[in-house]
N, C-alpha and C. Protein backbone atom coordinates (compact mmCIF):
# COMPACT_ATOMS: atom_id res chain seq x y z
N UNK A 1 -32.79 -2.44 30.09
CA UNK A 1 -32.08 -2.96 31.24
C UNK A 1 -30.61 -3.17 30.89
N UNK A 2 -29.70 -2.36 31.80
CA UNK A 2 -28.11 -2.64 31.24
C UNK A 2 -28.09 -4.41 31.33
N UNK A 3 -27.51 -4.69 30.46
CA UNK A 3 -26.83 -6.00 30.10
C UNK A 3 -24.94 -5.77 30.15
N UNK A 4 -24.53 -7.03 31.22
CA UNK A 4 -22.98 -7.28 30.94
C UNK A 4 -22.58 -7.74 29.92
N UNK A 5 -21.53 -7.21 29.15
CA UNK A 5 -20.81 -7.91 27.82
C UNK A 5 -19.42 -8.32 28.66
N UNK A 6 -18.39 -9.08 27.94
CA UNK A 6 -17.63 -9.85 28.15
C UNK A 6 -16.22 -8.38 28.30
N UNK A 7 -15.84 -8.37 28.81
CA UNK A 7 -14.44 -7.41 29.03
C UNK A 7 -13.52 -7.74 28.74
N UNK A 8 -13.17 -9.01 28.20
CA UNK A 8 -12.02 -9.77 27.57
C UNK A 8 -12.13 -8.93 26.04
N UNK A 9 -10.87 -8.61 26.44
CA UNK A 9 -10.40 -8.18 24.75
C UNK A 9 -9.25 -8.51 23.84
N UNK A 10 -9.68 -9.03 22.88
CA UNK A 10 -9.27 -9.57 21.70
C UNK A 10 -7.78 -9.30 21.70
N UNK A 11 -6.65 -9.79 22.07
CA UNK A 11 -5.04 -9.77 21.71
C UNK A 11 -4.22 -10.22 20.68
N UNK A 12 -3.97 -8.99 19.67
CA UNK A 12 -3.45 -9.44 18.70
C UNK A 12 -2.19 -8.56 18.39
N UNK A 13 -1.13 -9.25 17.70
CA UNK A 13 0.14 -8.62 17.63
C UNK A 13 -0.12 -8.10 15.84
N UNK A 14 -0.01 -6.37 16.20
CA UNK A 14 -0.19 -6.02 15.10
C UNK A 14 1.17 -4.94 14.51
N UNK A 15 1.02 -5.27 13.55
CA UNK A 15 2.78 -4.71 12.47
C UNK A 15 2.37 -3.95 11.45
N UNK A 16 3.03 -2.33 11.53
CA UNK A 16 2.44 -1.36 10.54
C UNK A 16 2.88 -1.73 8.95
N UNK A 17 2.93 -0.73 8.78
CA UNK A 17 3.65 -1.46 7.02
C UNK A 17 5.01 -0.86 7.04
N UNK A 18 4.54 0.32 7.49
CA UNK A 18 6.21 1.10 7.23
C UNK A 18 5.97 2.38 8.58
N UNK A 19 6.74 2.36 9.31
CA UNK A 19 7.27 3.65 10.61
C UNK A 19 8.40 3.93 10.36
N UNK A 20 8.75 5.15 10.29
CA UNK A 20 9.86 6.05 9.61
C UNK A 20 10.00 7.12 10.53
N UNK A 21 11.36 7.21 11.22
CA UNK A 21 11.58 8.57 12.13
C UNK A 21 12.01 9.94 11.00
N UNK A 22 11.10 10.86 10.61
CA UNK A 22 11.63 11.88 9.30
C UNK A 22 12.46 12.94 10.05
N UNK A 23 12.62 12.96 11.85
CA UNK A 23 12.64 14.09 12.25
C UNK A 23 12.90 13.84 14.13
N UNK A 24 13.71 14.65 14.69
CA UNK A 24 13.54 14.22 15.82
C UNK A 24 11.73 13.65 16.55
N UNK A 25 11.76 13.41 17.33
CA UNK A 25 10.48 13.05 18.03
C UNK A 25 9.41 13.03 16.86
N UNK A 26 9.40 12.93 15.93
CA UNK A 26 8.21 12.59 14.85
C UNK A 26 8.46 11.56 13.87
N UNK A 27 7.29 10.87 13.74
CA UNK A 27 7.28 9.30 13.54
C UNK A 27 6.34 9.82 12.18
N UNK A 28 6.82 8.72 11.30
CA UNK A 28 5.20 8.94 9.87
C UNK A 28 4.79 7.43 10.00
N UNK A 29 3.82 7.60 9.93
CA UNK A 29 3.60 5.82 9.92
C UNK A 29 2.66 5.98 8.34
N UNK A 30 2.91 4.77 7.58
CA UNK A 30 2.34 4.66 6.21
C UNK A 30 1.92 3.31 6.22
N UNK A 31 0.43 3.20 5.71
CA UNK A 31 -0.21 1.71 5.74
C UNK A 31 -0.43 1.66 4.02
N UNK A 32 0.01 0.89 3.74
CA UNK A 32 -0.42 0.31 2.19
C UNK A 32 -1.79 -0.58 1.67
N UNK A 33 -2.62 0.17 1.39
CA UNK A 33 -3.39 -0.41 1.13
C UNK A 33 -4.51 -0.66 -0.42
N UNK A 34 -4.43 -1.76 -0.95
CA UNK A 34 -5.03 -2.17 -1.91
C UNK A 34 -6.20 -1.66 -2.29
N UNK A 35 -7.32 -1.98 -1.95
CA UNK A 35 -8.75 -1.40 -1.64
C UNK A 35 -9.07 -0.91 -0.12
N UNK A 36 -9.50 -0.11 0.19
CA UNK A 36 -9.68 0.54 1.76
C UNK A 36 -11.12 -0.24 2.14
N UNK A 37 -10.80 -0.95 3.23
CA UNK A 37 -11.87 -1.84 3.99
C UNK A 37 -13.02 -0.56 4.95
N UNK A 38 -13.90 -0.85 5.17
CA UNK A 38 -14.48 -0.38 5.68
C UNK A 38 -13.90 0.04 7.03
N UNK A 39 -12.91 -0.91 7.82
CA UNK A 39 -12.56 -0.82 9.06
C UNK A 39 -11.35 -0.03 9.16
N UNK A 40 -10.50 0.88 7.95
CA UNK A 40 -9.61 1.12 7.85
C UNK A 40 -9.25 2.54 8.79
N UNK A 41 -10.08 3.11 9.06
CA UNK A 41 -10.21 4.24 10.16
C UNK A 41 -9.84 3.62 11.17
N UNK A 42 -10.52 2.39 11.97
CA UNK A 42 -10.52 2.25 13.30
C UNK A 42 -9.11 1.98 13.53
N UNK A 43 -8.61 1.02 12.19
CA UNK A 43 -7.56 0.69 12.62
C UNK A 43 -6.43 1.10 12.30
N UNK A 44 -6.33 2.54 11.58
CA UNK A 44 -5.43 3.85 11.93
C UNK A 44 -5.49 4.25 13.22
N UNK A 45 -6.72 3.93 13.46
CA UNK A 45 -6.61 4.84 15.18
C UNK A 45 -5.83 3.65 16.43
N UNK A 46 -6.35 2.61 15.89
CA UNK A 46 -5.19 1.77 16.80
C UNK A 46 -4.02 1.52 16.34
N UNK A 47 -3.62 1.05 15.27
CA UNK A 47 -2.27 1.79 15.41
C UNK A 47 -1.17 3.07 16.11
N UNK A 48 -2.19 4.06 15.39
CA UNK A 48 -1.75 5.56 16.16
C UNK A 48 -1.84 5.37 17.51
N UNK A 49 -2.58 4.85 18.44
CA UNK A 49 -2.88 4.56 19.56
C UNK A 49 -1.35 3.65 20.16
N UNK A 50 -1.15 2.85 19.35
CA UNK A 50 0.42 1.57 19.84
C UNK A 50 0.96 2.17 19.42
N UNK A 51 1.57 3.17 18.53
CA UNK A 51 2.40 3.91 18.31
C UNK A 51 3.41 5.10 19.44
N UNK A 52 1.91 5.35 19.91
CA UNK A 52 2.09 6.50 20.82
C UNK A 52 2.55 5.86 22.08
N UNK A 53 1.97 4.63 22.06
CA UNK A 53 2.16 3.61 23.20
C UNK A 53 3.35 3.30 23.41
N UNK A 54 4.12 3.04 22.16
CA UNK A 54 5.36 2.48 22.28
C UNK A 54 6.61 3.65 22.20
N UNK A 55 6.82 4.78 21.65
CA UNK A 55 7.13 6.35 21.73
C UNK A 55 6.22 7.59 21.97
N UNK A 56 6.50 7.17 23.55
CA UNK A 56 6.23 8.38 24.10
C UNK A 56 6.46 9.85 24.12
N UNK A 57 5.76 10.98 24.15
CA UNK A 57 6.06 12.07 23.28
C UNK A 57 6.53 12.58 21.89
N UNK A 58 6.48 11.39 21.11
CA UNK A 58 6.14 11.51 19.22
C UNK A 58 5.65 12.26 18.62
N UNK A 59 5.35 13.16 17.87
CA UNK A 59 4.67 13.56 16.78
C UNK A 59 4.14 12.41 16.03
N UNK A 60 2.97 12.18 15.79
CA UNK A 60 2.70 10.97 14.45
C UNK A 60 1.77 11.52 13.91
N UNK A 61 2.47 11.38 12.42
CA UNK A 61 1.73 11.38 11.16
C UNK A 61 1.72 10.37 10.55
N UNK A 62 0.09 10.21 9.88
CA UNK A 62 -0.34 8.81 9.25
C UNK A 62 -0.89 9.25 7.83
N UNK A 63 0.35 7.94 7.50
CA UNK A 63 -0.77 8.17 5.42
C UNK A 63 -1.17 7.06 5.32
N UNK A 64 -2.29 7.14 4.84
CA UNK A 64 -2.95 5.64 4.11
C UNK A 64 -2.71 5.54 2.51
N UNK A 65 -1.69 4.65 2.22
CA UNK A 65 -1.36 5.11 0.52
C UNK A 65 -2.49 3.96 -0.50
N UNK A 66 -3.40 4.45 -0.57
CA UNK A 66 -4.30 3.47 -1.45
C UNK A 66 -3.75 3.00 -3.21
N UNK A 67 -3.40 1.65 -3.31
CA UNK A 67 -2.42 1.54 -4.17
C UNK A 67 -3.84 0.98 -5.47
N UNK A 68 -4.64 0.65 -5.44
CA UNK A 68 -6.14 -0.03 -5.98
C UNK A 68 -7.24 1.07 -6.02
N UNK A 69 -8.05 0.70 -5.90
CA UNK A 69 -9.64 1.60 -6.35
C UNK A 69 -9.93 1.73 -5.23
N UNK A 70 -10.89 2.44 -5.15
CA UNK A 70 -12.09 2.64 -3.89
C UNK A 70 -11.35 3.61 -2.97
N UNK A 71 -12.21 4.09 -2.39
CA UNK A 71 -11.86 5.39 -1.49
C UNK A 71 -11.99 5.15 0.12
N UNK A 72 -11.35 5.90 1.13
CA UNK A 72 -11.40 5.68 2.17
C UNK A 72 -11.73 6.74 2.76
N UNK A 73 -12.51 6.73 4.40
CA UNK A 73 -12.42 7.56 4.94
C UNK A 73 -11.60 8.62 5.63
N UNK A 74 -11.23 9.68 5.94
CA UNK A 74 -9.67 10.00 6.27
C UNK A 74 -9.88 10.48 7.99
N UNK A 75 -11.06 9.86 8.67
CA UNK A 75 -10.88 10.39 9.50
C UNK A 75 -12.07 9.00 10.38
N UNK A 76 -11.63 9.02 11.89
CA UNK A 76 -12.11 8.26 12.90
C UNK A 76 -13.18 9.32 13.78
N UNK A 77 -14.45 9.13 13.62
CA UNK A 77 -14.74 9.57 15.03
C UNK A 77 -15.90 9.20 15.48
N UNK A 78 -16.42 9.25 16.89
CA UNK A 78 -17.71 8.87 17.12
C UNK A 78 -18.31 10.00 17.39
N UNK A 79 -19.95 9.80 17.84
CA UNK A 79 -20.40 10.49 18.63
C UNK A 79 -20.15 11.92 19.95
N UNK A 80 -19.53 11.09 20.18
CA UNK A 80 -18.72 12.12 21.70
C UNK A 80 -17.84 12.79 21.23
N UNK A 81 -16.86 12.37 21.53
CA UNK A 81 -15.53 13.26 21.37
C UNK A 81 -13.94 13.07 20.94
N UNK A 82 -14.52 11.70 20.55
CA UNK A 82 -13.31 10.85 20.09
C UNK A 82 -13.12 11.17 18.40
N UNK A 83 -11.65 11.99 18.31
CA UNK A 83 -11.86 12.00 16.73
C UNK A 83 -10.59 11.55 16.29
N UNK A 84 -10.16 11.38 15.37
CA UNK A 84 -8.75 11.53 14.67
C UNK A 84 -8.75 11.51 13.13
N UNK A 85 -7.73 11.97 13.03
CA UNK A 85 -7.42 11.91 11.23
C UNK A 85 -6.41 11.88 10.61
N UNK A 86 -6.40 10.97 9.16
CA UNK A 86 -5.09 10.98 8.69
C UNK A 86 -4.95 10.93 7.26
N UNK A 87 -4.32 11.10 6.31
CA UNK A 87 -3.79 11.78 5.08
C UNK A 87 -4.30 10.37 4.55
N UNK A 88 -4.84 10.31 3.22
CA UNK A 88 -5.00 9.05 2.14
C UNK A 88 -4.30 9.85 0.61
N UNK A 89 -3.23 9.08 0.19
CA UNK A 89 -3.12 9.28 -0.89
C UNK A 89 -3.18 8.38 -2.43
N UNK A 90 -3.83 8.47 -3.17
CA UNK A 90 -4.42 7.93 -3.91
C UNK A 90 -3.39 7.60 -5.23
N UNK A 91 -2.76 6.54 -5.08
CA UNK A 91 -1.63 6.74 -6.18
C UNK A 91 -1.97 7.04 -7.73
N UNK A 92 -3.43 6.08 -7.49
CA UNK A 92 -4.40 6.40 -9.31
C UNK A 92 -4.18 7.94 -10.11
N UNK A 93 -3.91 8.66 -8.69
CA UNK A 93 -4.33 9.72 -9.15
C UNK A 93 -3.02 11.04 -9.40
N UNK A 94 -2.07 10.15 -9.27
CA UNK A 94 -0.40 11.17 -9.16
C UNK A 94 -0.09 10.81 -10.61
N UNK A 95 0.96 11.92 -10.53
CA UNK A 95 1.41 12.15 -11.95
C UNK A 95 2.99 11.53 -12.03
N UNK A 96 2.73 10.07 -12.74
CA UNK A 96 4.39 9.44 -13.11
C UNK A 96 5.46 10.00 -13.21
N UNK A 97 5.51 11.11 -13.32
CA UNK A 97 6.73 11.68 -13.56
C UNK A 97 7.44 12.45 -12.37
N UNK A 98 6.42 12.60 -11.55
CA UNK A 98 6.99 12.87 -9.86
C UNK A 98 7.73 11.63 -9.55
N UNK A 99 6.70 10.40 -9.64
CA UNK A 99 7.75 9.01 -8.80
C UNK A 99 8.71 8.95 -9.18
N UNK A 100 9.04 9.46 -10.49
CA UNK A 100 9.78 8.57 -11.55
C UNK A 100 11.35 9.45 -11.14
N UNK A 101 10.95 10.75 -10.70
CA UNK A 101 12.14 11.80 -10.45
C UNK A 101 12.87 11.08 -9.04
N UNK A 102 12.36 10.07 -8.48
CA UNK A 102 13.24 9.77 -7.10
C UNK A 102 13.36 8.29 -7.27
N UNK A 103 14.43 7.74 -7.21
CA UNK A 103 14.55 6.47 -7.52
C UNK A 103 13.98 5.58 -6.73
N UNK A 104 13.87 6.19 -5.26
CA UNK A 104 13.58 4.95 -3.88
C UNK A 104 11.70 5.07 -4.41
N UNK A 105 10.96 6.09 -5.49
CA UNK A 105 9.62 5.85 -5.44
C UNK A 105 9.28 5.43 -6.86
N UNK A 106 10.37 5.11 -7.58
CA UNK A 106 10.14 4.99 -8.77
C UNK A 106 9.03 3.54 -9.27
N UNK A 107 9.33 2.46 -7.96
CA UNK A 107 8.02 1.48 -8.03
C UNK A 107 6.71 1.55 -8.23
N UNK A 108 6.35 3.16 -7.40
CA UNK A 108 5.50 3.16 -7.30
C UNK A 108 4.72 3.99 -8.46
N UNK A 109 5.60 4.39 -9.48
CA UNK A 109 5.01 5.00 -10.31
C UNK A 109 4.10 3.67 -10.79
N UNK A 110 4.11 2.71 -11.09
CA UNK A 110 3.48 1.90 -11.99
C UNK A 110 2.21 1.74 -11.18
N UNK A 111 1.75 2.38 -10.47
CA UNK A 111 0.39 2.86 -10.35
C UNK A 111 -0.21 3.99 -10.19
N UNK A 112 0.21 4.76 -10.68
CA UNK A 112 -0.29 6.54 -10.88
C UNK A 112 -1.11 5.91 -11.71
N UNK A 113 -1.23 7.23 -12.41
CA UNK A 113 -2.42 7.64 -13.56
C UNK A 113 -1.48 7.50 -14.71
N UNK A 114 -2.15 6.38 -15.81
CA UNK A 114 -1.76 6.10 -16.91
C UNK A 114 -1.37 7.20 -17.87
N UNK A 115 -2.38 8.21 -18.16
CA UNK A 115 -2.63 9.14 -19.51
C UNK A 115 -2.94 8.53 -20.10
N UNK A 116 -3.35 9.51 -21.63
CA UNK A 116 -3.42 9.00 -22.77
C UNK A 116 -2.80 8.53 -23.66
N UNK A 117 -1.66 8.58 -23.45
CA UNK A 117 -1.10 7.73 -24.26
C UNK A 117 0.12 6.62 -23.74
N UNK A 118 -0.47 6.34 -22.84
CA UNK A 118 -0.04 4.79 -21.83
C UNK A 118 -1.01 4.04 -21.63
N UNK A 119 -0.64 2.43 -21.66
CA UNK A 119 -1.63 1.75 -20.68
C UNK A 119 -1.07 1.51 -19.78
N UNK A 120 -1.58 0.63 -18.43
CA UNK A 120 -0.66 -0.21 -17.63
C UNK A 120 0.46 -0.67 -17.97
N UNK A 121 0.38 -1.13 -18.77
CA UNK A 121 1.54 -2.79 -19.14
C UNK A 121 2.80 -1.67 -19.60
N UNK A 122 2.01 -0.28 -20.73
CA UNK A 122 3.36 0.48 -21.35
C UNK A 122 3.64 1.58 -19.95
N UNK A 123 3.27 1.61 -19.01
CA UNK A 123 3.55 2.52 -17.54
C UNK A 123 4.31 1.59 -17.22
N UNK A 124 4.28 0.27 -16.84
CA UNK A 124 5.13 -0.74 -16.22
C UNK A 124 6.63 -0.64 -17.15
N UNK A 125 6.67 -0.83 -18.46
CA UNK A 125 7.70 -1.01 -19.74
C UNK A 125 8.76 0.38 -18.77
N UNK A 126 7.72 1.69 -18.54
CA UNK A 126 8.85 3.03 -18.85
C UNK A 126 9.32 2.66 -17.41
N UNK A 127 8.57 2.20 -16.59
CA UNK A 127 9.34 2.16 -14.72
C UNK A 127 10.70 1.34 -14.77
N UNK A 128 10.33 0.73 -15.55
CA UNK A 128 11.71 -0.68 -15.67
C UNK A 128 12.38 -0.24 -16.49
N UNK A 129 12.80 0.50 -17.51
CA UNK A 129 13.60 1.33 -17.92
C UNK A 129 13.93 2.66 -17.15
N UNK A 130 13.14 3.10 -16.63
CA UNK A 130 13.87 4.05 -16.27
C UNK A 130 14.60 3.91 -14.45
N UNK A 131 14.33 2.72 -13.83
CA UNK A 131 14.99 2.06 -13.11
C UNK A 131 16.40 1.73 -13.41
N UNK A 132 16.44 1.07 -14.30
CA UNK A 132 17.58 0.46 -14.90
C UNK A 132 18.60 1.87 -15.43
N UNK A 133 17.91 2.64 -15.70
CA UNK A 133 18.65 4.02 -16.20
C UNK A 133 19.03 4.83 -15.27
N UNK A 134 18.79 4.76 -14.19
CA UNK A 134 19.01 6.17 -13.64
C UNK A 134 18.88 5.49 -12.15
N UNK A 135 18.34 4.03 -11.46
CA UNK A 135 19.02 4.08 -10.02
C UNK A 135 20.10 3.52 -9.92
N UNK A 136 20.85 3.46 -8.69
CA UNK A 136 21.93 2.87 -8.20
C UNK A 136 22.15 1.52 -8.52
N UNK A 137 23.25 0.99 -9.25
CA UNK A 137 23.23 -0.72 -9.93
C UNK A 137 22.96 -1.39 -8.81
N UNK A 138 22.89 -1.11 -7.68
CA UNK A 138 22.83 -2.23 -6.71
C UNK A 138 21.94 -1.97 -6.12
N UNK A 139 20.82 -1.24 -6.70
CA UNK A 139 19.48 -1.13 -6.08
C UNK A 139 18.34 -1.54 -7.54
N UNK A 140 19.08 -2.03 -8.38
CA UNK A 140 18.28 -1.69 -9.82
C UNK A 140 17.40 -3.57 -9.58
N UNK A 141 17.74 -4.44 -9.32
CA UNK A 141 17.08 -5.18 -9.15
C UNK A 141 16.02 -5.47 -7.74
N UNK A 142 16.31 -4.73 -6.83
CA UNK A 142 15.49 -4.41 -6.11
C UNK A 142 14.26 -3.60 -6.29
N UNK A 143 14.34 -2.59 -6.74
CA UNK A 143 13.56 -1.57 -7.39
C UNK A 143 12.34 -2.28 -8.58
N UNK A 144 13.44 -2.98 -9.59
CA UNK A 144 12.25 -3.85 -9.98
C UNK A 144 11.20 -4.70 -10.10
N UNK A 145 11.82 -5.94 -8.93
CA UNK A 145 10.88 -6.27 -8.49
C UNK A 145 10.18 -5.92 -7.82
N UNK A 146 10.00 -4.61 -7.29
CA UNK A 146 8.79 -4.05 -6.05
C UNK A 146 7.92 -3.37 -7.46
N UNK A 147 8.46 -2.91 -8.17
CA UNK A 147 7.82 -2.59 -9.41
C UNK A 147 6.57 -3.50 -10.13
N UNK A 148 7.80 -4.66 -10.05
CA UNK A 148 6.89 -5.67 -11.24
C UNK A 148 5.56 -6.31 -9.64
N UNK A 149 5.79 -6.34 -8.33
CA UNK A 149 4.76 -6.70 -7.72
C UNK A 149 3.70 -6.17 -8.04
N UNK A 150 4.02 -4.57 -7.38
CA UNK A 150 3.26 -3.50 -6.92
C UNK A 150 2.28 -3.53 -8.36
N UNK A 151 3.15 -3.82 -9.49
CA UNK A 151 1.98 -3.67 -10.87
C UNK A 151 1.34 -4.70 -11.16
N UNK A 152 1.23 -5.60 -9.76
CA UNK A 152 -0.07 -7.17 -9.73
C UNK A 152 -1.29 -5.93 -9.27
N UNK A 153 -1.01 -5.06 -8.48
CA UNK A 153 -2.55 -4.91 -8.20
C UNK A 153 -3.48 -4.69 -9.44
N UNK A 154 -3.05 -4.00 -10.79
CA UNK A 154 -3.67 -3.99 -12.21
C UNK A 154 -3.69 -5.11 -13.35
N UNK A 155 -2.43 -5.44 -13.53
CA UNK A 155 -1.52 -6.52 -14.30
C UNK A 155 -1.86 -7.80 -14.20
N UNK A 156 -2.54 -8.70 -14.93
CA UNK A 156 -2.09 -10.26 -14.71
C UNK A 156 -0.43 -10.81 -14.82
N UNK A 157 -0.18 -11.72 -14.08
CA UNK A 157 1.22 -12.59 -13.96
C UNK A 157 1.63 -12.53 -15.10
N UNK A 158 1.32 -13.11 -16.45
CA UNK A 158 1.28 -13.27 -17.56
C UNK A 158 2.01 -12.35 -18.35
N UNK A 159 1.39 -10.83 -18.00
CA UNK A 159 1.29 -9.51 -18.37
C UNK A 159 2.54 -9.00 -17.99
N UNK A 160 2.89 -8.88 -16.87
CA UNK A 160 3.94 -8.59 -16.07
C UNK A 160 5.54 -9.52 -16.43
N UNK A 161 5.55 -10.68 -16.75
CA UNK A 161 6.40 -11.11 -16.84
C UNK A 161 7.04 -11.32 -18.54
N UNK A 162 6.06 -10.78 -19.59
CA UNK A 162 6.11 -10.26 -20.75
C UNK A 162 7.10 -8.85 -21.06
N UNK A 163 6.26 -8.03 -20.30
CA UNK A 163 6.88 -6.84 -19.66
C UNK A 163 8.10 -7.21 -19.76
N UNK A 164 8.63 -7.82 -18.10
CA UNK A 164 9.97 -7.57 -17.88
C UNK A 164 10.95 -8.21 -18.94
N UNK A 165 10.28 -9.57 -19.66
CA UNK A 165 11.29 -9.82 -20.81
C UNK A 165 11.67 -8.99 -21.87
N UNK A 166 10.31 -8.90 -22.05
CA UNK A 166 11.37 -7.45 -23.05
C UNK A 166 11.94 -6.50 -23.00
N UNK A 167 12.11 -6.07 -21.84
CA UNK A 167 12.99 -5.00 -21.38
C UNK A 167 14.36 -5.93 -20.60
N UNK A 168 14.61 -7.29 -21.00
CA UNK A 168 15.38 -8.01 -20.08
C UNK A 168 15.77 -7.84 -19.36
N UNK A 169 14.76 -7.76 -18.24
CA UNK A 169 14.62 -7.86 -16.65
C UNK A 169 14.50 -9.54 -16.51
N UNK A 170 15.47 -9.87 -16.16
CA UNK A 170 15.47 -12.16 -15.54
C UNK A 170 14.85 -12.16 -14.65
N UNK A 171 13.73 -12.17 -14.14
CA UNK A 171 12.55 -12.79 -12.73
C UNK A 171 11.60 -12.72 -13.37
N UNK A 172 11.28 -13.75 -12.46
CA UNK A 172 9.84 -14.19 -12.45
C UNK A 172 8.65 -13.84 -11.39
N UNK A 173 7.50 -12.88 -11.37
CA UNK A 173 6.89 -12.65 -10.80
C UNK A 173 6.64 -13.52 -9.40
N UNK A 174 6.09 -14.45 -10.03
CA UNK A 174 5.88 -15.40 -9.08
C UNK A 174 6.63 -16.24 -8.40
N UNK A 175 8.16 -16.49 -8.41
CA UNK A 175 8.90 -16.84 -8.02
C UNK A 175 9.69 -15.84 -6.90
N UNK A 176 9.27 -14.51 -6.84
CA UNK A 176 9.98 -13.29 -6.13
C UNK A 176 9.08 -13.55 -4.40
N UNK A 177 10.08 -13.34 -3.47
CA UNK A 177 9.58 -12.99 -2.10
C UNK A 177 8.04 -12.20 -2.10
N UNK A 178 8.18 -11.23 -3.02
CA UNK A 178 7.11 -10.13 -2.34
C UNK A 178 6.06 -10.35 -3.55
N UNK A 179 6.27 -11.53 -4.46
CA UNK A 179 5.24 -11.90 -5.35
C UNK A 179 4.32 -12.74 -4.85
N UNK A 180 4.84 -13.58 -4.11
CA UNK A 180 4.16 -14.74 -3.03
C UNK A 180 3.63 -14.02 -2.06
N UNK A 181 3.93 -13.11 -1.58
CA UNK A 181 3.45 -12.08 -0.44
C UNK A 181 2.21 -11.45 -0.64
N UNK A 182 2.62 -10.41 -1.95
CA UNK A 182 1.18 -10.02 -2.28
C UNK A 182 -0.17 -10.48 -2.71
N UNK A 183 0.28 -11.78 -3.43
CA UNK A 183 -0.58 -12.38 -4.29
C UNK A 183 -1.22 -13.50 -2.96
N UNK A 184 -0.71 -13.98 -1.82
CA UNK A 184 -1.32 -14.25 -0.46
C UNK A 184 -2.23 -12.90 0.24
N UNK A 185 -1.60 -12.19 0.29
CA UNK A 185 -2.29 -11.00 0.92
C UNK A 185 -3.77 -10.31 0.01
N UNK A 186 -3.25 -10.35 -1.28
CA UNK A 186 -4.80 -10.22 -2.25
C UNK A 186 -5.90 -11.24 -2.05
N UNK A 187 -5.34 -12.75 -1.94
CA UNK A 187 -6.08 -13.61 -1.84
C UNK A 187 -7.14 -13.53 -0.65
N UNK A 188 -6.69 -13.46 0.62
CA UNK A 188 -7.12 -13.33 1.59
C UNK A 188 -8.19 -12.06 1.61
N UNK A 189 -8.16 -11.17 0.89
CA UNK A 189 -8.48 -9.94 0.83
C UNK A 189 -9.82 -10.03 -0.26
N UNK A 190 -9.55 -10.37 -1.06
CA UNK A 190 -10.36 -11.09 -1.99
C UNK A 190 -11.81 -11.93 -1.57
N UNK A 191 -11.19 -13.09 -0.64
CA UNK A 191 -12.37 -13.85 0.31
C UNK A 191 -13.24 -13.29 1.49
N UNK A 192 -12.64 -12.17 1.99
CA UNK A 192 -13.24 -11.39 2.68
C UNK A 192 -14.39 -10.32 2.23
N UNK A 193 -13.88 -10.06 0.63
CA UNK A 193 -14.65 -9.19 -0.28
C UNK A 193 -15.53 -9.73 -0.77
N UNK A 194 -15.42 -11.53 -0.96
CA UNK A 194 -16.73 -11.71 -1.44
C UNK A 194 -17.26 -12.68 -0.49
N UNK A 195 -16.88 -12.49 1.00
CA UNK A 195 -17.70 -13.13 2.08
C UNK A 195 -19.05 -11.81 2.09
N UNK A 196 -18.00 -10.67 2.17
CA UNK A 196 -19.28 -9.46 2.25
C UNK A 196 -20.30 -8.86 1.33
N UNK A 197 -19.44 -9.53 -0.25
CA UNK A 197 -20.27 -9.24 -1.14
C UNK A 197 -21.80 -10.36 -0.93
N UNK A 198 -21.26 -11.70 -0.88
CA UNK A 198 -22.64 -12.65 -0.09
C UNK A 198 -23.06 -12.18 0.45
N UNK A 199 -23.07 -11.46 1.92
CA UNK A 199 -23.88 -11.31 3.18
C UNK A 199 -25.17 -10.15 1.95
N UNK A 200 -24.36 -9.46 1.71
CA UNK A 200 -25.13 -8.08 0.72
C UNK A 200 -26.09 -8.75 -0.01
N UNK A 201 -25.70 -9.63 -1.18
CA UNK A 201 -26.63 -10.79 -1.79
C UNK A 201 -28.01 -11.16 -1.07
């Protein structure tokens, strides 16, 4: 027997990570994400959906840049006929020496793929040197600290702020804007992971 559900729907003000015009009428939209949630499809597709909403006749392209473990799906669809899809790139899995060639991605090298003869902590050491070497002086402390964050998703605080002393880099992890940011945003992320790891239990 059909049953009525409630038609009120949920209103929430939602903010991508990064929308970038690369090109007339084409938009890239890039979501950063730590570990990929189960819900991370749907909510590429709503995004892409307010995107389109808000520039009309756009091109949009979507990356999901997974900066942590675990894999995501790269595509939305149901049953019928509803599909979509969008690019995941896996930073674990790039080779440091690409990031390292462009200064505006050089942060993000400190989560590629180590090799063999790096760990974390000595991948973090070469980003912050080679920051300091080769970007713009007035981008060189910027650069680092997105560096020294971005290398909390592997790194303890501890770890990281060892690091930057010896390469005398002056901050403090935890004292930085986007150190408080992430390390809120993990947290939250964290309690959700082991609300679901319980339910599983």
């Amino acid at each position: 027997t059909p049953r009525r559900v409630s038609e009120a729907l949920p209103v929430q003000t939602r903010h991508v990570d990064l929308l970038v015009q690369s090109a007339p009428a084409r938009l890239v939209h890039v979501e950063f994400v730590r570990r990929p949630e189960p819900d991370l499809a749907a909510r590429m597709l709503e995004y892409r959906a307010r995107i389109i909403r808000a520039h009309p006749g756009a091109e949009v392209s979507q990356v999901a840049l997974v900066l942590g473990e675990g894999r995501a799906h790269e595509e939305f669809a149901t049953p019928d006929t509803l599909w979509a899809r969008f690019r995941v790139v896996y930073l674990r899995r790039c080779d440091p020496a690409e990031l390292l060639a462009v200064p505006a991605l050089m942060p993000l090298a400190v989560l590629a793929r180590p090799g063999r003869d790096r760990d974390r902590a000595g991948l973090l050491r070469e980003v912050l040197l080679a920051i300091r070497a080769r970007a713009a002086p007035g981008r060189v402390g910027e650069l680092c600290e997105a560096a020294a964050v971005l290398a909390g998703v592997y790194l303890d605080v501890s770890t990281i702020d060892a690091v930057a002393k010896e390469v005398a880099m002056p901050f403090v992890l935890e004292e930085t804007v986007g150190g408080r940011s992430l390390a809120e945003k993990f947290l939250a992320q964290g309690r959700r992971e082991g609300r679901e790891e319980g339910r599983e239990a």
